[in-house]
Protein backbone atom coordinates (compact mmCIF):
# COMPACT_ATOMS: atom_id res chain seq x y z
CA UNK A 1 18.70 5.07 20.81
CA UNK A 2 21.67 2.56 20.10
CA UNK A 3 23.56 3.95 16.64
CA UNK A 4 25.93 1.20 15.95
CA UNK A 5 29.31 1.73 14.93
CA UNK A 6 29.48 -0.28 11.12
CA UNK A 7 33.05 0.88 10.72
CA UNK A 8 34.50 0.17 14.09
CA UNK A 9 33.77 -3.90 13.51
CA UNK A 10 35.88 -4.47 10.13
CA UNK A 11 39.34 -3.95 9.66
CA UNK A 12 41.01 -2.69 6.34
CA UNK A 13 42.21 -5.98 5.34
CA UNK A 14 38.52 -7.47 4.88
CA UNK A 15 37.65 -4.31 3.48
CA UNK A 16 39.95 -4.72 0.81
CA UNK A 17 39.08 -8.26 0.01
CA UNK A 18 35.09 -7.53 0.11
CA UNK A 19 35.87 -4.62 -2.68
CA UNK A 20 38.10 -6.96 -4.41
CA UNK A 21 35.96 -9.76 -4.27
CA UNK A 22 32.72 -7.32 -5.08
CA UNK A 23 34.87 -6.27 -8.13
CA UNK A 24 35.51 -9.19 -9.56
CA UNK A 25 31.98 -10.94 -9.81
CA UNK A 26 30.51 -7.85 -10.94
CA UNK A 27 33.42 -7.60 -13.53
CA UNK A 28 32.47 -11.69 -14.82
CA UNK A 29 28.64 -10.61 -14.48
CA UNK A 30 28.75 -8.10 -16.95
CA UNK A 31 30.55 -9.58 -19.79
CA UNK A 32 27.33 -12.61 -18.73
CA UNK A 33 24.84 -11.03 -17.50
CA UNK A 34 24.93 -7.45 -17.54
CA UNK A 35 21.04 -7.14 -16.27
CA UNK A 36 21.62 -9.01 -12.93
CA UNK A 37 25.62 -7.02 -12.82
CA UNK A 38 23.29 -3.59 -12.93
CA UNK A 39 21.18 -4.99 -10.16
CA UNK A 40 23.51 -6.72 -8.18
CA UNK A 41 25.52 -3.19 -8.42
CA UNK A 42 22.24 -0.54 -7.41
CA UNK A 43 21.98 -3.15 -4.20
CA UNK A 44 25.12 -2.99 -3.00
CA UNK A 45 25.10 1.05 -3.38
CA UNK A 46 21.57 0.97 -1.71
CA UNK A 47 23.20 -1.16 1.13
CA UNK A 48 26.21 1.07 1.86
CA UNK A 49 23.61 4.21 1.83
CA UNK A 50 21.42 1.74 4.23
CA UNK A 51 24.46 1.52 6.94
CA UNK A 52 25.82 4.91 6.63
CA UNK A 53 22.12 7.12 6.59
CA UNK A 54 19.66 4.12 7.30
CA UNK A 55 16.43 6.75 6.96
CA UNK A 56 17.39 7.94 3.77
CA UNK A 57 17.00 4.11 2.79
CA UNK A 58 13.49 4.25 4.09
CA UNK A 59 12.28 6.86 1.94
CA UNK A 60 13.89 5.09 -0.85
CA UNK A 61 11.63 1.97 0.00
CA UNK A 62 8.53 4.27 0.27
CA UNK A 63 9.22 6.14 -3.00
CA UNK A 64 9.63 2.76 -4.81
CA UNK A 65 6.30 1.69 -3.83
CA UNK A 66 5.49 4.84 -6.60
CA UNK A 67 5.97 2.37 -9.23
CA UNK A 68 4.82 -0.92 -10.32
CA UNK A 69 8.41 -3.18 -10.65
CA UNK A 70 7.03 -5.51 -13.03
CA UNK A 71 6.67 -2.67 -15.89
CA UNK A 72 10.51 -2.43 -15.15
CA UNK A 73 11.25 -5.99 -15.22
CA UNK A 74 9.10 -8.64 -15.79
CA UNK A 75 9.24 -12.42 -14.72
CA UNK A 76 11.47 -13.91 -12.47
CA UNK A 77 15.22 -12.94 -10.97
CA UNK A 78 16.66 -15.62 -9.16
CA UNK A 79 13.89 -18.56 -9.87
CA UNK A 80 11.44 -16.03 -7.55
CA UNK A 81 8.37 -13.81 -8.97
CA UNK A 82 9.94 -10.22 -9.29
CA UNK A 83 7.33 -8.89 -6.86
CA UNK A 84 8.29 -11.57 -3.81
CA UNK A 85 11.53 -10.64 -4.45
CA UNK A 86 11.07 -6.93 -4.42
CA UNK A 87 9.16 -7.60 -0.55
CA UNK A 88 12.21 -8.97 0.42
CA UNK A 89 14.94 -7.07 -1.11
CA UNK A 90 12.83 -4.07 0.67
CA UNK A 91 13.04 -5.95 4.08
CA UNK A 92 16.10 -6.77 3.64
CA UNK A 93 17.40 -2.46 3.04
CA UNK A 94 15.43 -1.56 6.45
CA UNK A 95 17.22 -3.91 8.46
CA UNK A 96 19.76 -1.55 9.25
CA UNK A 97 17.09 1.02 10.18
CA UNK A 98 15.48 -2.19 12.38
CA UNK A 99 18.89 -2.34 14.29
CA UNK A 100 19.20 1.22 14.77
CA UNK A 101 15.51 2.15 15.45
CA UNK A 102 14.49 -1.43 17.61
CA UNK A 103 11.19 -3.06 17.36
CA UNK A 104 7.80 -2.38 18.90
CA UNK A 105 5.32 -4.92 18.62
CA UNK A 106 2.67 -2.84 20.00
CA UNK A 107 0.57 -2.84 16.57
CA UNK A 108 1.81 -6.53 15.68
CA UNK A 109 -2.07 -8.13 15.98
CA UNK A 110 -1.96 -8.69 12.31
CA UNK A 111 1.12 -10.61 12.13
CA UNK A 112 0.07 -12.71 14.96
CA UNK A 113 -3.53 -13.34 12.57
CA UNK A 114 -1.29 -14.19 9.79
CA UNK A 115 0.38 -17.06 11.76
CA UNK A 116 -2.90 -17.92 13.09
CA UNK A 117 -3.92 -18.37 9.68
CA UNK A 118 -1.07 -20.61 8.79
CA UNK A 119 -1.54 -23.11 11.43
CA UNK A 120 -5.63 -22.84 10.05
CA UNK A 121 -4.60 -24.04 6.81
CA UNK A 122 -2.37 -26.96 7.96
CA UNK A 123 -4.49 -27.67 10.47
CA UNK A 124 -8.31 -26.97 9.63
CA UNK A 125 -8.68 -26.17 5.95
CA UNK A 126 -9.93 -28.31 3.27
CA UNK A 127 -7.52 -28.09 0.57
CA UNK A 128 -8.65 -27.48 -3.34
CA UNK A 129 -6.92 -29.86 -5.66
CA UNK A 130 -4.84 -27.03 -7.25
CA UNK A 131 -3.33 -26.41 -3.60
CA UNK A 132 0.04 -26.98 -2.41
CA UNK A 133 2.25 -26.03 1.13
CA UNK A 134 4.16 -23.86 -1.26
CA UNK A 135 1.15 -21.74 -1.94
CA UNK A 136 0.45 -21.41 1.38
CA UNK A 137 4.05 -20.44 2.32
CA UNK A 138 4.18 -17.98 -0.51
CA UNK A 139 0.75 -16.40 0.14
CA UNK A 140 2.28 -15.79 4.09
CA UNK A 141 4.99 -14.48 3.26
CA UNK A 142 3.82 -11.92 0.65
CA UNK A 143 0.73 -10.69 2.96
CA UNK A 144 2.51 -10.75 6.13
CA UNK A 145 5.39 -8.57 5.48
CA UNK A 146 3.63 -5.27 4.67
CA UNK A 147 2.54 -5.79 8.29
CA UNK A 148 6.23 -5.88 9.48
CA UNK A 149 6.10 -2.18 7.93
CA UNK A 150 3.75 -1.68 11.45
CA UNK A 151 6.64 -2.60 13.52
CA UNK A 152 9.67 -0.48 12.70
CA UNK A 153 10.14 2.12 15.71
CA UNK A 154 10.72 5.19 13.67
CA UNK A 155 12.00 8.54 15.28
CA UNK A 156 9.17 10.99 15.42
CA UNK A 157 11.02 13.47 12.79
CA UNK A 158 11.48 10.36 10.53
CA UNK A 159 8.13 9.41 10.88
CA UNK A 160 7.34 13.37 9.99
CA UNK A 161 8.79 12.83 6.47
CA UNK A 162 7.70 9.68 5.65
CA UNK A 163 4.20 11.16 6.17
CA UNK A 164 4.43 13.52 3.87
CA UNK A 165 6.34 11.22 1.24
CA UNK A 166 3.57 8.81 1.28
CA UNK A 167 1.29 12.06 0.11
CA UNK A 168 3.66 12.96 -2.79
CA UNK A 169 3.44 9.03 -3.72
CA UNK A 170 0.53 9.65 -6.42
CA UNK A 171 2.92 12.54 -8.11
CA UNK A 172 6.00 10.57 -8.00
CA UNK A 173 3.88 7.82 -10.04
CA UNK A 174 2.66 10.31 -12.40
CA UNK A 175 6.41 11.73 -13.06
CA UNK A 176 7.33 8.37 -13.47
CA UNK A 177 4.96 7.27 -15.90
CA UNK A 178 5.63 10.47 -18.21
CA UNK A 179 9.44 9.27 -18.07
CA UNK A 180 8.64 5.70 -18.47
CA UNK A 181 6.45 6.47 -21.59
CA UNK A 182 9.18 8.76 -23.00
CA UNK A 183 11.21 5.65 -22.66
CA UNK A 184 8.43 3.67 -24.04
CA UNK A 185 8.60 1.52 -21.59
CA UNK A 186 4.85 1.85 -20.30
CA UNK A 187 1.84 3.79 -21.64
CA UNK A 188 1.12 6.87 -19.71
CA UNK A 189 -2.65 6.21 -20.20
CA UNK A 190 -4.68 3.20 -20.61
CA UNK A 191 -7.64 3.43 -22.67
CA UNK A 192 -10.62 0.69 -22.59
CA UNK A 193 -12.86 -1.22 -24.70
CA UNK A 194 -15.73 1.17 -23.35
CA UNK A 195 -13.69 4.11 -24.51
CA UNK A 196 -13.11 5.59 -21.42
CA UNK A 197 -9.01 7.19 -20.78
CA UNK A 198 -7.84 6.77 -17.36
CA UNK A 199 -4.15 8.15 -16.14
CA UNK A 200 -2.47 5.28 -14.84
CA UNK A 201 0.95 6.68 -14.65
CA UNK A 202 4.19 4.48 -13.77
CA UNK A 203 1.05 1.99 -12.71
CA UNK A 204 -2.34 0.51 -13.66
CA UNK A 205 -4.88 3.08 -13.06
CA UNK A 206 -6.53 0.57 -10.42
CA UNK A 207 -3.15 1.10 -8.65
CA UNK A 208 -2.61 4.55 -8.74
CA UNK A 209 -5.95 5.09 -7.51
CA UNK A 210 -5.25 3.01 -4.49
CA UNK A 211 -2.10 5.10 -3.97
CA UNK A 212 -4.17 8.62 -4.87
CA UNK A 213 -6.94 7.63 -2.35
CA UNK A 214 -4.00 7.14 0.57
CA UNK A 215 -2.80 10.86 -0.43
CA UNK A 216 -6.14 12.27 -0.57
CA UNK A 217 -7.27 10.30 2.79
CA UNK A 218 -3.55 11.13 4.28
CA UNK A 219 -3.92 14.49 3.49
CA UNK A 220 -7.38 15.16 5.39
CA UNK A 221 -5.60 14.49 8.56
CA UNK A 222 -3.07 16.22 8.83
CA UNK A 223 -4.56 19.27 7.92
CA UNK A 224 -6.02 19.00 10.88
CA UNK A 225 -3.00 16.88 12.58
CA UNK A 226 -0.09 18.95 11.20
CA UNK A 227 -0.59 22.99 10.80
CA UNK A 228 2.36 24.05 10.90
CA UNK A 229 2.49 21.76 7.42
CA UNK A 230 -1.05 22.96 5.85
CA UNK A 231 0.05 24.34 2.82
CA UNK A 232 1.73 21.54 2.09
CA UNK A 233 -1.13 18.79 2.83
CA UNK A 234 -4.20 21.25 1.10
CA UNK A 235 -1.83 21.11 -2.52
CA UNK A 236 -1.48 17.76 -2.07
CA UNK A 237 -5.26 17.22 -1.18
CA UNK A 238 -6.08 19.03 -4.20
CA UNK A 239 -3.38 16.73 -6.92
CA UNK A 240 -3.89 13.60 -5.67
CA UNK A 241 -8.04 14.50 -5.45
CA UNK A 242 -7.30 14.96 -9.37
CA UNK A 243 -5.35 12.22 -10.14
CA UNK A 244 -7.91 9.90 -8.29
CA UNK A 245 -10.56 11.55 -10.35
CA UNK A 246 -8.37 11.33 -13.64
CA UNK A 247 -7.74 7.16 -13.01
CA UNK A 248 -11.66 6.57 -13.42
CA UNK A 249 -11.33 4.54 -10.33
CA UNK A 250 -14.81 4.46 -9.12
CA UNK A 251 -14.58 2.22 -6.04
CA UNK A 252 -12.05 4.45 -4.08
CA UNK A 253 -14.08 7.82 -5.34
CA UNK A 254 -16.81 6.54 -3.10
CA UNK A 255 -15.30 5.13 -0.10
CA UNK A 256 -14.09 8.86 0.34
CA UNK A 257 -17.44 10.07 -0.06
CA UNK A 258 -18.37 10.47 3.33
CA UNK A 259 -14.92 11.65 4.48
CA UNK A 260 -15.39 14.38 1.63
CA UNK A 261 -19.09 15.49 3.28
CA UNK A 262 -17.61 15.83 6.87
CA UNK A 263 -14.35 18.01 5.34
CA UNK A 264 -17.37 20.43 3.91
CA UNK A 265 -19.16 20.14 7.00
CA UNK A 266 -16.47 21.30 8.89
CA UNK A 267 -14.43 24.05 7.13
CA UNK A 268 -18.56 25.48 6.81
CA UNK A 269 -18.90 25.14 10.59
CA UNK A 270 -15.22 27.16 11.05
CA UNK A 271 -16.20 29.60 8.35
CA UNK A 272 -20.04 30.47 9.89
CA UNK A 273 -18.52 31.03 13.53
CA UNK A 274 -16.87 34.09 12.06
CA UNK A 275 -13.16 32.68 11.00
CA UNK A 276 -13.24 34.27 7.35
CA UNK A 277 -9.87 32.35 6.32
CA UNK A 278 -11.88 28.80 5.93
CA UNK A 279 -13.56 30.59 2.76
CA UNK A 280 -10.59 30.77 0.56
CA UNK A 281 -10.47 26.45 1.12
CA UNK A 282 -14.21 26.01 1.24
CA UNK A 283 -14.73 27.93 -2.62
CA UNK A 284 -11.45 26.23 -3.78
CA UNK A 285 -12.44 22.55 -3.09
CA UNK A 286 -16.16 23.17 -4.20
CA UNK A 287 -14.67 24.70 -7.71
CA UNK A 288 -12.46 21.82 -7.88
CA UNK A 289 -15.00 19.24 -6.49
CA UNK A 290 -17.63 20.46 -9.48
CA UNK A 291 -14.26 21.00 -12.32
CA UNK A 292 -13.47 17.29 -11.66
CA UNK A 293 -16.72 15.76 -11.83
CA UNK A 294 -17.49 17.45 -14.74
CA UNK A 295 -14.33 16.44 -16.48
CA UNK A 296 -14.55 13.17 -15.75
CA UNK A 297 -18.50 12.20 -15.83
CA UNK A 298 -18.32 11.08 -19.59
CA UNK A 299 -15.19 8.80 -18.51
CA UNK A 300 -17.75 7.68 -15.37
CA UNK A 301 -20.57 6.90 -17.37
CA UNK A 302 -18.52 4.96 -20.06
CA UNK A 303 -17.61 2.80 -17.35
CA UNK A 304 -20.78 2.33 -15.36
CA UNK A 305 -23.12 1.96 -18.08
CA UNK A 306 -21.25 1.02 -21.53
CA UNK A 307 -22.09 -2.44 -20.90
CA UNK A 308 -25.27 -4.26 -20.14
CA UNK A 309 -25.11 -6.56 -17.53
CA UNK A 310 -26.85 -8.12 -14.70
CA UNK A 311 -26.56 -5.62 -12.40
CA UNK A 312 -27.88 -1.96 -13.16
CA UNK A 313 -24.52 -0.81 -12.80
CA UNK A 314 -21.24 -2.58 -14.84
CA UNK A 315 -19.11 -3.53 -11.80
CA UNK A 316 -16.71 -5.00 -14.28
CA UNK A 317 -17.10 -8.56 -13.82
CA UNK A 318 -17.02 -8.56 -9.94
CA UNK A 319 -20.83 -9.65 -9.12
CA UNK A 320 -19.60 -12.68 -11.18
CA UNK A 321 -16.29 -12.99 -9.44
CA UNK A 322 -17.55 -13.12 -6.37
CA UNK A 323 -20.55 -15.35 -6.82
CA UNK A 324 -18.17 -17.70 -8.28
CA UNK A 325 -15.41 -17.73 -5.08
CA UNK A 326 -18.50 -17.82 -2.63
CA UNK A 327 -19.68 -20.68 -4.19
CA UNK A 328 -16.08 -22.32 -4.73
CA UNK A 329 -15.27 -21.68 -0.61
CA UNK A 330 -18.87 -23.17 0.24
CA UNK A 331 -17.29 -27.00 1.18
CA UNK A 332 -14.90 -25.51 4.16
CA UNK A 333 -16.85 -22.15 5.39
CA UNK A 334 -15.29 -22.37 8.80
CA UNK A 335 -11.65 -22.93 8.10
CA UNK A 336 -11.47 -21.91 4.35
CA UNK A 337 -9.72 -23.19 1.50
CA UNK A 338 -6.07 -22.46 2.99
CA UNK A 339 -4.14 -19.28 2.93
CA UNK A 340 -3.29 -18.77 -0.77
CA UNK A 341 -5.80 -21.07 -2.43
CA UNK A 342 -7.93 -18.08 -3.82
CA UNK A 343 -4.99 -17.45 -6.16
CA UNK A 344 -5.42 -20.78 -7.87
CA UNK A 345 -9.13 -21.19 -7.78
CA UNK A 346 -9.85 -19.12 -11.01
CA UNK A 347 -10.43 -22.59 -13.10
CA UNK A 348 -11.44 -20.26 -16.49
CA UNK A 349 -14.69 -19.91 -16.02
CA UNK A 350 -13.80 -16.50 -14.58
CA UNK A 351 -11.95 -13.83 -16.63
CA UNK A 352 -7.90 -14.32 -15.89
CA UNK A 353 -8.11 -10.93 -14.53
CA UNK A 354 -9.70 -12.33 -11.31
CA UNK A 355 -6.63 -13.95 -9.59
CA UNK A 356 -8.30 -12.76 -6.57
CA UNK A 357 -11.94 -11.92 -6.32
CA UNK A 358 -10.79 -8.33 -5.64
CA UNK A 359 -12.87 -8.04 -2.14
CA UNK A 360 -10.66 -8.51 0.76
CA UNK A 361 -13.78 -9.96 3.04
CA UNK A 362 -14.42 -12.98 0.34
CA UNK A 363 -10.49 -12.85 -0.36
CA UNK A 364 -10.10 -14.15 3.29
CA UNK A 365 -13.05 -15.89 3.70
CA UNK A 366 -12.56 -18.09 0.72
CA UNK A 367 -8.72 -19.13 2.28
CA UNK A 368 -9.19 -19.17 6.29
CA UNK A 369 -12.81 -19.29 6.44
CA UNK A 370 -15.27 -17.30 8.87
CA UNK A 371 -12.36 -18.40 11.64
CA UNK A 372 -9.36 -16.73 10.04
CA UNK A 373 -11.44 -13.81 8.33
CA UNK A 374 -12.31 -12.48 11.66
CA UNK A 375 -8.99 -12.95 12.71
CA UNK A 376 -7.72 -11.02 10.68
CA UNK A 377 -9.91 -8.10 10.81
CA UNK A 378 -10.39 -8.01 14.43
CA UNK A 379 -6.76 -7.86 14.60
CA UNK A 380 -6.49 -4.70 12.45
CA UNK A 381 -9.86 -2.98 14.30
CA UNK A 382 -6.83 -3.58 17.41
CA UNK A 383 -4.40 -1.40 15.24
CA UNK A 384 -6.98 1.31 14.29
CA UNK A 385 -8.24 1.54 17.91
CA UNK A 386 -4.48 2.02 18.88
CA UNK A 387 -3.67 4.44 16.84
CA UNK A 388 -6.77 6.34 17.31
CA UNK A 389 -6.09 6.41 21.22
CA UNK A 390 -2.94 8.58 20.65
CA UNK A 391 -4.65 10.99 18.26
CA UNK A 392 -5.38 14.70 19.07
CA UNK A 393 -9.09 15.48 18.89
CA UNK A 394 -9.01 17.25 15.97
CA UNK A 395 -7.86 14.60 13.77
CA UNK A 396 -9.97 11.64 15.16
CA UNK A 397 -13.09 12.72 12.98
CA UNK A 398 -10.82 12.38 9.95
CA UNK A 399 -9.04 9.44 10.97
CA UNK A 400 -12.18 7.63 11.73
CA UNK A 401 -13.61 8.17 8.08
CA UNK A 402 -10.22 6.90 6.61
CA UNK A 403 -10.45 3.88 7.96
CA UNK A 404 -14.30 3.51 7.31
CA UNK A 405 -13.14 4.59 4.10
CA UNK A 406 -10.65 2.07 3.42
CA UNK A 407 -12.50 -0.73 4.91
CA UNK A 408 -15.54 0.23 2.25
CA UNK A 409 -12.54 0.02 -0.44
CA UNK A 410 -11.89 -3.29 0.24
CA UNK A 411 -15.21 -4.75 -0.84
CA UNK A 412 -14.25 -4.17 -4.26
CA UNK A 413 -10.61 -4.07 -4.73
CA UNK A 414 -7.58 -5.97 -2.97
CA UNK A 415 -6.62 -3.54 -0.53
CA UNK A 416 -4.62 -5.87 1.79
CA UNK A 417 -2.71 -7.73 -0.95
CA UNK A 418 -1.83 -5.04 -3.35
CA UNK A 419 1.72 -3.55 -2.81
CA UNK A 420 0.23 0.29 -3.56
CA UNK A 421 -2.00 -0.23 -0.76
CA UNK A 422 -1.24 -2.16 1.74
CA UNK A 423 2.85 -0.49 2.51
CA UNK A 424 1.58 2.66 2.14
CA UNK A 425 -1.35 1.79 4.82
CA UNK A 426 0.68 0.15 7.08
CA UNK A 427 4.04 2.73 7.16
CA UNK A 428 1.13 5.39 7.55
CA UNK A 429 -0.30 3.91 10.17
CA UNK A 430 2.81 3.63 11.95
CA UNK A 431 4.23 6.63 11.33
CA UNK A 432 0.73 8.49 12.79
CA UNK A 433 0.99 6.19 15.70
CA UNK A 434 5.18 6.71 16.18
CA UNK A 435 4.64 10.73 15.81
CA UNK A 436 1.56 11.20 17.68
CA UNK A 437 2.64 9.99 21.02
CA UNK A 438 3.99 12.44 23.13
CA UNK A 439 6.91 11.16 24.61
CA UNK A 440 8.74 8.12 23.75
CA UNK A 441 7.66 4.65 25.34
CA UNK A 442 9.83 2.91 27.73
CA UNK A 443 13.47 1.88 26.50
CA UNK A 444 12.27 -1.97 27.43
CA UNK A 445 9.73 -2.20 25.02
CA UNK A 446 12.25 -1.87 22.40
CA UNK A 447 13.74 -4.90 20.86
CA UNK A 448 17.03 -4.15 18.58
């Protein structure tokens, strides 16, 4: 691989005038704006440490993914949302590692569904009246660049560590939060109308359950995928298997449920054909299995049953959500609403909550139709085949429930669209495709 030589290319002399220059706005920006002179000032630092160690920029990116940037600053920077700009300030500090690491474009079917989905809605879709080509340009850019994440050609010891940061992700939010409630800057737990008290952390609990189900899910694999790491990925099984339990999140709890049976199944099967050591995990994770459950069923039941609704159990407003989005996408079922229009289809009949209808198959089917909804998700069956192709046999069980898993997440929660999700999904994915592979692919696949 390429390194290139930053320091080679500039002389002293523009050196000089970059600090000077650098100097002086930040010098007139704090006496005006001393917010945007802090942030301007963290970028530049984060750029220089970009250049100089690019992957010790990319586990920056990963560990800010830990925290929800709109409890740090809210609103807009620059006339752009906070969370469009953090996507692209985030782009923008991997590009180094993007020059130095190259391209593949081996798992790039998503990207290519994304653009397929923006000629759909210029082309195809019947527009609501609330929907503009801004929208739609927005709405592209936001979803597609988590699958740019997919991309990134990362070392195989690179891709090591970013593994096993993404697992620590759930902890990092929880240290977070207790700081950031200290600073009383967010509450460490949020507690509902029903009366239930769910850990949220530096996040909404929603969130860091999505992040806690990715560290549970990650952590299953490479058990199996990484010995030479177990102790690591069985303590990290067991906190982020709390954490999920402690954020009352019920949708992830059960698209794990399955992936939970088999883990039993198998460290039973191990255990009866004589290899004692599988006990010690197999007693542990039943204790903590039943400890958790029983801790949390009041919390459970609060949620499920407080309220009397419709449906025999409270799904908190999404059998009405989605009812109302089906029925709102019915006049263009073949080329949807356009990409984006979900986000301004919530007229106030529906709870403001509901930007989305959190369920990623009426999400997509409501803006590109039945065309760009299978799109989509054939496209990402491509990547999960891929990756599963390069997998040793042990792990393939495991992966194959994660992604059943996740894809049963997505009916009720926005798994594709929600920043705690979706990077950690996609630089996962990567990374177990990048490290997996036993020797590196042909230099002329690269692009740098």
């Amino acid at each position: 691989m390429t390194n290139f030589q930053w320091g080679s290319k500039l002389s002293v002399v523009p050196y000089g005038m970059l600090y000077l220059l650098s100097a002086l706005f930040l010098g007139a920006a704090v006496i005006f704006q001393p917010v945007i002179a802090v942030a301007v000032a963290l970028l530049i630092l984060l750029l220089v440490v970009s250049i100089s160690r690019p992957e010790l920029i990319s586990y920056f990116v990963l560990l800010t993914t830990a925290i929800s940037i709109n409890f740090l600053y809210s609103g807009s920077m620059f006339g752009v949302e906070i969370l469009s700009l953090y996507k692209l300030v985030i782009l923008m500090l991997l590009v180094p590692c993007i020059l130095v690491n190259g391209l593949k474009f081996k798992l790039s079917p998503p990207l290519w569904a994304m653009v397929a989905l923006v000629f759909i809605t210029f082309t195809l879709s019947i527009w609501l009246p609330e929907m503009s080509a801004s929208i739609a340009v927005k709405a592209f850019i936001g979803l597609s660049l988590p699958f740019f994440f997919l991309l990134v050609n990362w070392k195989k010891e690179v891709a090591e560590k970013q593994i096993r940061i993404i697992a620590l992700l759930p902890l990092v939010s929880v240290l977070a939060g207790v700081v950031m409630q200290a600073a009383h800057l967010h509450s460490f737990l949020a507690v509902e109308f029903t009366g239930a008290v769910r850990l949220q952390g530096a996040n909404i609990p929603a969130h860091l359950a999505m992040l806690a189900f990715m560290g549970v899910a990650i952590s299953f694999i490479e058990i199996k995928r990484s010995p030479q790491h177990i102790r690591f990925f069985y303590t990290m099984l067991a906190v982020n298997f709390l954490i999920l339990i402690a954020t009352g999140t019920r949708g992830p709890m059960l698209a794990l449920v399955l992936m939970v049976l088999y883990y039993f199944y198998d460290i039973s099967r191990q255990y009866l054909k004589g290899k004692s050591l599988y006990l010690i995990p197999l007693l542990g994770s039943a204790i903590l299995l039943g400890a958790a459950v029983y801790l949390q069923m009041d919390n459970l039941m609060k949620r499920s049953f407080e309220r009397t609704t419709d449906t025999a159990v409270d799904l908190s407003g999404r059998s009405e959500a989605w009812e109302y989005f089906l029925n709102k996408a019915e006049g263009s079922p073949l080329a949807g609403r356009g990409l984006g229009a979900v986000t301004v289809a919530n007229d106030g009949s529906l709870y403001k909550g509901f930007v989305v209808p959190h369920n990623e198959y009426i999400r997509f089917y409501f803006d590109g139709g039945y065309i760009g909804a299978v799109l989509l998700f054939i496209s990402l069956i491509a990547v999960f085949v891929l990756v599963y192709k390069v997998l040793a046999p042990p792990a393939k069980p495991y992966y194959l429930l994660f992604i059943a898993a996740f894809l049963i997440y997505s009916f009720s929660d926005n798994t594709l669209s929600t920043v705690q999700s979706i990077i950690p999904f996609c630089w996962y994915l990567n990374c177990l495709y990048r490290s997996s592979q036993r020797a590196d692919s042909p230099q002329k696949e690269v692009i740098r």
